[in-house]
Protein backbone atom coordinates (compact mmCIF):
# COMPACT_ATOMS: atom_id res chain seq x y z
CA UNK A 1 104.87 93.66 88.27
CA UNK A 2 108.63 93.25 88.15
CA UNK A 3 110.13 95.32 90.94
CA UNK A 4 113.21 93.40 92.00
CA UNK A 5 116.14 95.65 92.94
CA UNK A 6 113.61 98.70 93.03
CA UNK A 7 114.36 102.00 94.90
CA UNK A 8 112.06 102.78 97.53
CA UNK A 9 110.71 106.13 98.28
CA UNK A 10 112.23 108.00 101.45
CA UNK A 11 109.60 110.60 101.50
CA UNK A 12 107.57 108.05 103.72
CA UNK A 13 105.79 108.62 107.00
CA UNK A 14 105.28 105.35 108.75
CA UNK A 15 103.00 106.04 111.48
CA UNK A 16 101.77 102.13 111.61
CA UNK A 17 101.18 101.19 115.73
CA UNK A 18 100.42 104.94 116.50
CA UNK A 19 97.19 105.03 118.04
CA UNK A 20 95.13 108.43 117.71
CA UNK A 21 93.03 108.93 120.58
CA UNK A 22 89.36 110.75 119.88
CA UNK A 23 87.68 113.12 121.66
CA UNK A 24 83.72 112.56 121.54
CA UNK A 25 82.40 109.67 120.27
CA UNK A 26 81.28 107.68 117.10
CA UNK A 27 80.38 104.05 116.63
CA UNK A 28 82.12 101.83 114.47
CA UNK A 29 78.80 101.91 112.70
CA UNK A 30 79.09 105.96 112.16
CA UNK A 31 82.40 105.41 111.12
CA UNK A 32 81.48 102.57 108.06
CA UNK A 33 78.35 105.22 107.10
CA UNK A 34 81.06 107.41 106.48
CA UNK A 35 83.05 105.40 104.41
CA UNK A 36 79.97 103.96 102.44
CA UNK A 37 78.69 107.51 101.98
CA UNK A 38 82.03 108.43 100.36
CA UNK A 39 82.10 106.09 98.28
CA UNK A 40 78.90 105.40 96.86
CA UNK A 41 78.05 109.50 96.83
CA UNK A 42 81.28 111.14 97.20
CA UNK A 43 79.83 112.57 100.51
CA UNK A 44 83.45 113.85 102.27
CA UNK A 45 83.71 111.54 105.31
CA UNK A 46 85.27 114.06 106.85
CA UNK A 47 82.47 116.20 106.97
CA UNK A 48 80.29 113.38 108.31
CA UNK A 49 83.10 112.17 111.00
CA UNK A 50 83.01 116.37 112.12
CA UNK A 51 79.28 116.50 112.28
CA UNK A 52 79.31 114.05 114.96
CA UNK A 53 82.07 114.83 116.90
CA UNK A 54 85.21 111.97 116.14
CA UNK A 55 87.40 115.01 114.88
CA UNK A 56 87.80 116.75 117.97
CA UNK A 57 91.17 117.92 118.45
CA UNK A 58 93.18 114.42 119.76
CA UNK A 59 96.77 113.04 121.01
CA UNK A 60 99.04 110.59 119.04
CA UNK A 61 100.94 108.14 120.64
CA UNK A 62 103.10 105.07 120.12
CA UNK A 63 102.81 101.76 120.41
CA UNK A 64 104.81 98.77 120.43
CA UNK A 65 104.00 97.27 116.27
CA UNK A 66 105.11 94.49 114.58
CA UNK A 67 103.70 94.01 111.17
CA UNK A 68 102.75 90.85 109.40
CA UNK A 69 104.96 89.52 106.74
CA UNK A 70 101.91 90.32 104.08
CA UNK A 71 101.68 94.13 105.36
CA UNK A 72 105.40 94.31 105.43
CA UNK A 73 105.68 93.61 101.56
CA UNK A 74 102.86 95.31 100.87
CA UNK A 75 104.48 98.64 102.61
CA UNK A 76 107.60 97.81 100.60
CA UNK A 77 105.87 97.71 97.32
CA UNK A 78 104.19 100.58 98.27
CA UNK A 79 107.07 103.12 98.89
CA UNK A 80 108.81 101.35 95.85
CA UNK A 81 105.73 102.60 93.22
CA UNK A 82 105.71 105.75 95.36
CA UNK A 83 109.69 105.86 94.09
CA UNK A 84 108.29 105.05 90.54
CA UNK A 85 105.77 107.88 90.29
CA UNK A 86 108.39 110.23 91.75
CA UNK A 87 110.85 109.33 89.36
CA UNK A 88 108.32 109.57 86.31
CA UNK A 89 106.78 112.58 87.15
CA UNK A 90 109.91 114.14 87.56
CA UNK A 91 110.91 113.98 84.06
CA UNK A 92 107.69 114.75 82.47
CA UNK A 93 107.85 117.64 84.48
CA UNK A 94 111.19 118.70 83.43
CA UNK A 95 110.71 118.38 80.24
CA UNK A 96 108.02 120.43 80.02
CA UNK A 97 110.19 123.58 81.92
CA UNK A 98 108.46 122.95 85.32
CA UNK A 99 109.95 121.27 88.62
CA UNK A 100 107.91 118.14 90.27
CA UNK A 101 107.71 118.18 93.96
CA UNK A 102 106.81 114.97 94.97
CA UNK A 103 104.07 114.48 97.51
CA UNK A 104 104.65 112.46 100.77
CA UNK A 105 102.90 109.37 101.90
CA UNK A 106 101.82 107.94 105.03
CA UNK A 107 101.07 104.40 106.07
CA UNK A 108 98.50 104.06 109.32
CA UNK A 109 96.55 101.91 110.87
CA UNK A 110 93.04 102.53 111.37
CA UNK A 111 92.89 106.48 112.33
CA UNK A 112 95.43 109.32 111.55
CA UNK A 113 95.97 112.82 112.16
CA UNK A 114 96.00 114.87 109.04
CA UNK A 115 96.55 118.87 108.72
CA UNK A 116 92.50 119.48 108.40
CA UNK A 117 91.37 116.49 111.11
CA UNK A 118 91.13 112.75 111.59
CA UNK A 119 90.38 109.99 109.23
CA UNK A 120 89.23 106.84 109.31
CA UNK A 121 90.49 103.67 107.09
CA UNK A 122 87.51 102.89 106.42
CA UNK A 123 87.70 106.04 103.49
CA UNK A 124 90.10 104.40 102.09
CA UNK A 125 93.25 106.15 100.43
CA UNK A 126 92.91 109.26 100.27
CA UNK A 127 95.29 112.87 98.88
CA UNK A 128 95.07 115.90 101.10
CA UNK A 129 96.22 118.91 99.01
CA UNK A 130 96.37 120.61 102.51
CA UNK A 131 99.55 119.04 102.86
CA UNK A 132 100.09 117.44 99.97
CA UNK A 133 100.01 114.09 101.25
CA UNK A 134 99.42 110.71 100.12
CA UNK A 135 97.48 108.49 103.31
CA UNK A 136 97.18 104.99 103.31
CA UNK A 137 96.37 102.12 105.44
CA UNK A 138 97.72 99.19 103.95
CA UNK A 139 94.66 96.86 105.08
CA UNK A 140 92.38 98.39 102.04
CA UNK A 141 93.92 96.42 100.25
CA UNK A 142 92.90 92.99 101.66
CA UNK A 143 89.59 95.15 101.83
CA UNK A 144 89.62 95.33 97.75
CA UNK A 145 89.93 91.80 97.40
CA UNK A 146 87.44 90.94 100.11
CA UNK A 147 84.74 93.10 99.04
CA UNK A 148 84.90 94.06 95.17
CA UNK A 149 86.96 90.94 94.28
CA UNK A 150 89.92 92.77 93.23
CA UNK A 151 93.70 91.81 93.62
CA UNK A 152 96.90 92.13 92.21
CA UNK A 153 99.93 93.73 92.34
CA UNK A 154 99.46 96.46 89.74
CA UNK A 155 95.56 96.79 91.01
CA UNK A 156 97.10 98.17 93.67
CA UNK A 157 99.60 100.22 92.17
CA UNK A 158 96.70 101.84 90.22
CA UNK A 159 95.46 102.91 93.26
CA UNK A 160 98.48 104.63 94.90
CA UNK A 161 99.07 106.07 91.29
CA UNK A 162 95.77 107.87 91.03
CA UNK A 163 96.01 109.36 94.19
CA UNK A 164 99.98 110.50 93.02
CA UNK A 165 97.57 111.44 90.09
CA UNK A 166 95.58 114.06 92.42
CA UNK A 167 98.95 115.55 93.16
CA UNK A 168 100.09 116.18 90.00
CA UNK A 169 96.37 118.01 89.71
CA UNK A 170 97.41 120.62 92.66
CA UNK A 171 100.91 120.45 91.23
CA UNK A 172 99.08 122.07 87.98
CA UNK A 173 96.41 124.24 89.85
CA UNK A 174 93.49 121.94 88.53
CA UNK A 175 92.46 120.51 91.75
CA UNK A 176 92.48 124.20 92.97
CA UNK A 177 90.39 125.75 90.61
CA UNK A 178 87.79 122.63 90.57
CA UNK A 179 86.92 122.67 93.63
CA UNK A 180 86.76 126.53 93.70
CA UNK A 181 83.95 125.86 90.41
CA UNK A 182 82.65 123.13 92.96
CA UNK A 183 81.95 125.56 95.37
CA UNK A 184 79.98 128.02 92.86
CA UNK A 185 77.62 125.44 91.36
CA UNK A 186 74.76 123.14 91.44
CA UNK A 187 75.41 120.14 93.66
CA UNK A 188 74.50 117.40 90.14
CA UNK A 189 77.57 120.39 88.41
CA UNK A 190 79.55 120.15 91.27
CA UNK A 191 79.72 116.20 91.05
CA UNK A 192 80.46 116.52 87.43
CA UNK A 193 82.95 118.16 88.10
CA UNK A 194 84.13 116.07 90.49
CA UNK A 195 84.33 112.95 88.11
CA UNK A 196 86.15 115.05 85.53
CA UNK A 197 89.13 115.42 88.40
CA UNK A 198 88.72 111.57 89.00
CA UNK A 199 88.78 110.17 85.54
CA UNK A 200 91.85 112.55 84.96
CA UNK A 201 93.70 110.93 88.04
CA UNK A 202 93.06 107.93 86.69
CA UNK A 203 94.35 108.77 83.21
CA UNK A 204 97.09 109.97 85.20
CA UNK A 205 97.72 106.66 86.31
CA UNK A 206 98.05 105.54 83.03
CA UNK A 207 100.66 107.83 82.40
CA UNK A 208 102.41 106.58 85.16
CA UNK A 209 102.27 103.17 84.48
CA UNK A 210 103.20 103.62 80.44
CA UNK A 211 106.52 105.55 81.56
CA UNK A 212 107.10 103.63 84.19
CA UNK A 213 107.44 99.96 81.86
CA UNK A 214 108.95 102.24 79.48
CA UNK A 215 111.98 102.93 82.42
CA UNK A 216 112.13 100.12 83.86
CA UNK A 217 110.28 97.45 82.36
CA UNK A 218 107.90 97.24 84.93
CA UNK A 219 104.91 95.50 83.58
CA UNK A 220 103.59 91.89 83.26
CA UNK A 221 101.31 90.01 81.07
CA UNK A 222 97.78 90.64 82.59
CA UNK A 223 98.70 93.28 84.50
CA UNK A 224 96.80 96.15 82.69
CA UNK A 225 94.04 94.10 82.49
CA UNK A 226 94.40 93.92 86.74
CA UNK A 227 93.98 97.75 86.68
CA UNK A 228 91.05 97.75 84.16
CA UNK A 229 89.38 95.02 86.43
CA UNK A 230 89.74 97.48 89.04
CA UNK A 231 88.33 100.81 87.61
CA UNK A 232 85.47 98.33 86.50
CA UNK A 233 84.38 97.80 89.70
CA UNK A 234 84.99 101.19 91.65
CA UNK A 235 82.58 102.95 89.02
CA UNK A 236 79.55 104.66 90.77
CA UNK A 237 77.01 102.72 88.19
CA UNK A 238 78.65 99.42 89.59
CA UNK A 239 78.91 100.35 93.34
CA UNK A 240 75.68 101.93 93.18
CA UNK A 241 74.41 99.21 91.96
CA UNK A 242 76.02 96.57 94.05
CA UNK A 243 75.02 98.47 96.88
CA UNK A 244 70.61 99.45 96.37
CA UNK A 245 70.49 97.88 93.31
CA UNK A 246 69.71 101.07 90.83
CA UNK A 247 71.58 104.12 89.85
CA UNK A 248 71.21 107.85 90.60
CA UNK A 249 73.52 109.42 87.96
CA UNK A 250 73.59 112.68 89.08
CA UNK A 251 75.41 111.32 92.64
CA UNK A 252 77.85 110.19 90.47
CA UNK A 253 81.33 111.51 91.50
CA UNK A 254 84.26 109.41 90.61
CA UNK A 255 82.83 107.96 87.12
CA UNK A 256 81.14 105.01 85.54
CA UNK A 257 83.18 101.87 85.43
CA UNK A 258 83.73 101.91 81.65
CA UNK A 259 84.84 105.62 81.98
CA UNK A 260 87.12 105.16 84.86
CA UNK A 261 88.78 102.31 82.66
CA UNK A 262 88.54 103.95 79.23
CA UNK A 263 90.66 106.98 80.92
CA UNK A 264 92.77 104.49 82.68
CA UNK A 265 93.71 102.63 79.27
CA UNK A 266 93.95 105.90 77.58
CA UNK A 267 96.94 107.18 79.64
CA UNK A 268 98.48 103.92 79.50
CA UNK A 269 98.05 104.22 75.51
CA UNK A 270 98.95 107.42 74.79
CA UNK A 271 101.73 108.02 78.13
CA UNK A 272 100.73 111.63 77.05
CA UNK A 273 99.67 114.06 79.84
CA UNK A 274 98.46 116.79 77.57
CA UNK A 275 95.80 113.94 76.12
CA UNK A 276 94.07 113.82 79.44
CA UNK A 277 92.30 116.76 79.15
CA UNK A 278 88.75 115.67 81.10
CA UNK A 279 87.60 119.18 80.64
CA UNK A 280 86.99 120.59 77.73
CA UNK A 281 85.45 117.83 76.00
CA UNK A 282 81.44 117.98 76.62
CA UNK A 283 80.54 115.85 80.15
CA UNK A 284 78.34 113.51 77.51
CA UNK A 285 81.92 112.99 75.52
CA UNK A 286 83.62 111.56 79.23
């Protein structure tokens, strides 16, 4: 990606070299179940991480932190696509009659403090519509290329743009009314659900990135295909797979691989929001 002479976001929390201290106790192994259960089965982490005691009610305090050159870029780049998302999503919005408010993100290291609790890295990025924040710790990246064998610059913009892409749900009142349907149904129609918010975040993501090359010329030979590479291998079939070497479709939460990149692509295409409707079309049709 071209991002030379960029704005960066301001709506950034850096809470990197803030330690979070834990009441009770979990092992680092509880703490990668967690992670692995999210992932693979879209159990909520947090729900595993409260079960057994690591969100007890803890203090947050600072540390003397000096990132590495890598983490530093990668925190610039960061709050620079942050800037891009705010500044598409802010027109599309507008013209459309309605007002974006753009969510905030925070960089960590290893645990935070969120409104609902603590989380671990090893989630991964995650949105909280509780306060409509964006968390990140910049190491799951290194983690992407490590363990799925996925890299680039606009891999990882995909990423921080389909979380943005969760936003822009609650924005609408989709997210809201999902999970209130989640709550209401069968737990193989509450995952269904579930992968009809993630494919649209990914379209979403699409969107982004179309509008955002169309701004500012953004976009590099390959890089599209980076993203698709990506939603590839963060599929359920394919980490399901990876992981016990069969599928269980109706754990499936987040999408298979070719849906997660056929929405991805789509948004890119099209760089229409009103096309991304994950909904109404039959779950079969996804």
């Amino acid at each position: 990606m071209k991002l030379d002479g960029r704005r960066q976001s301001s709506n950034v929390d850096d809470r990197r070299g803030m330690s979070v201290g834990r009441a009770g106790g979990l092992s680092i192994g509880g703490i990668l179940l967690a992670g692995v259960l999210y992932l693979i089965f879209g159990i909520n982490p947090g729900a595993v991480l409260e079960q057994t005691g690591a969100l007890n009610s803890s203090q947050t305090s600072s540390a003397e932190y000096t990132p590495s050159a890598e983490e530093e870029a990668l925190a610039v780049f960061s709050k620079q696509i942050l800037a891009g998302t705010e500044d598409v999503w802010t027109k599309i919005f507008k013209s459309n009659g309605l007002s974006y408010e753009p969510p905030r993100l925070v960089l960590y290291n290893d645990y935070v403090q969120t409104s609902t609790g603590t989380a671990s890295a090893s989630t991964g990025p995650f949105y909280s519509s509780a306060d409509q924040t964006v968390y990140i710790d910049l190491s799951f990246f290194s983690s992407m290329k490590k363990q799925i064998g996925a890299d680039g610059d606009f891999a990882y913009a995909y990423v921080i743009a389909h979380e943005v892409g969760h936003h822009v749900q609650y924005l609408l009142g989709t997210l809201q009314k999902a999970h209130s349907q989640m709550q209401r149904v069968s737990e193989k129609e509450s995952n269904q659900i579930s992968v009809r918010l993630e494919l649209q975040a990914d379209f979403y993501a699409g969107v982004w990135a179309h509008h955002d090359n169309k701004m500012y010329n953004s976009l590099e030979p390959g890089d599209l295909e980076e993203g698709l590479a990506v939603a590839s291998k963060i599929g359920d079939d394919y980490l399901q797979k990876k992981a016990y070497g069969y599928t269980v479709p109706d754990s499936f939460n987040h999408g298979t691989s070719a849906q997660r990149a056929k929405w991805l692509k789509k948004g890119f295409t099209t760089g229409n929001p009103a096309d991304g409707d994950t909904f109404s079309i039959s779950y079969s049709q996804l």
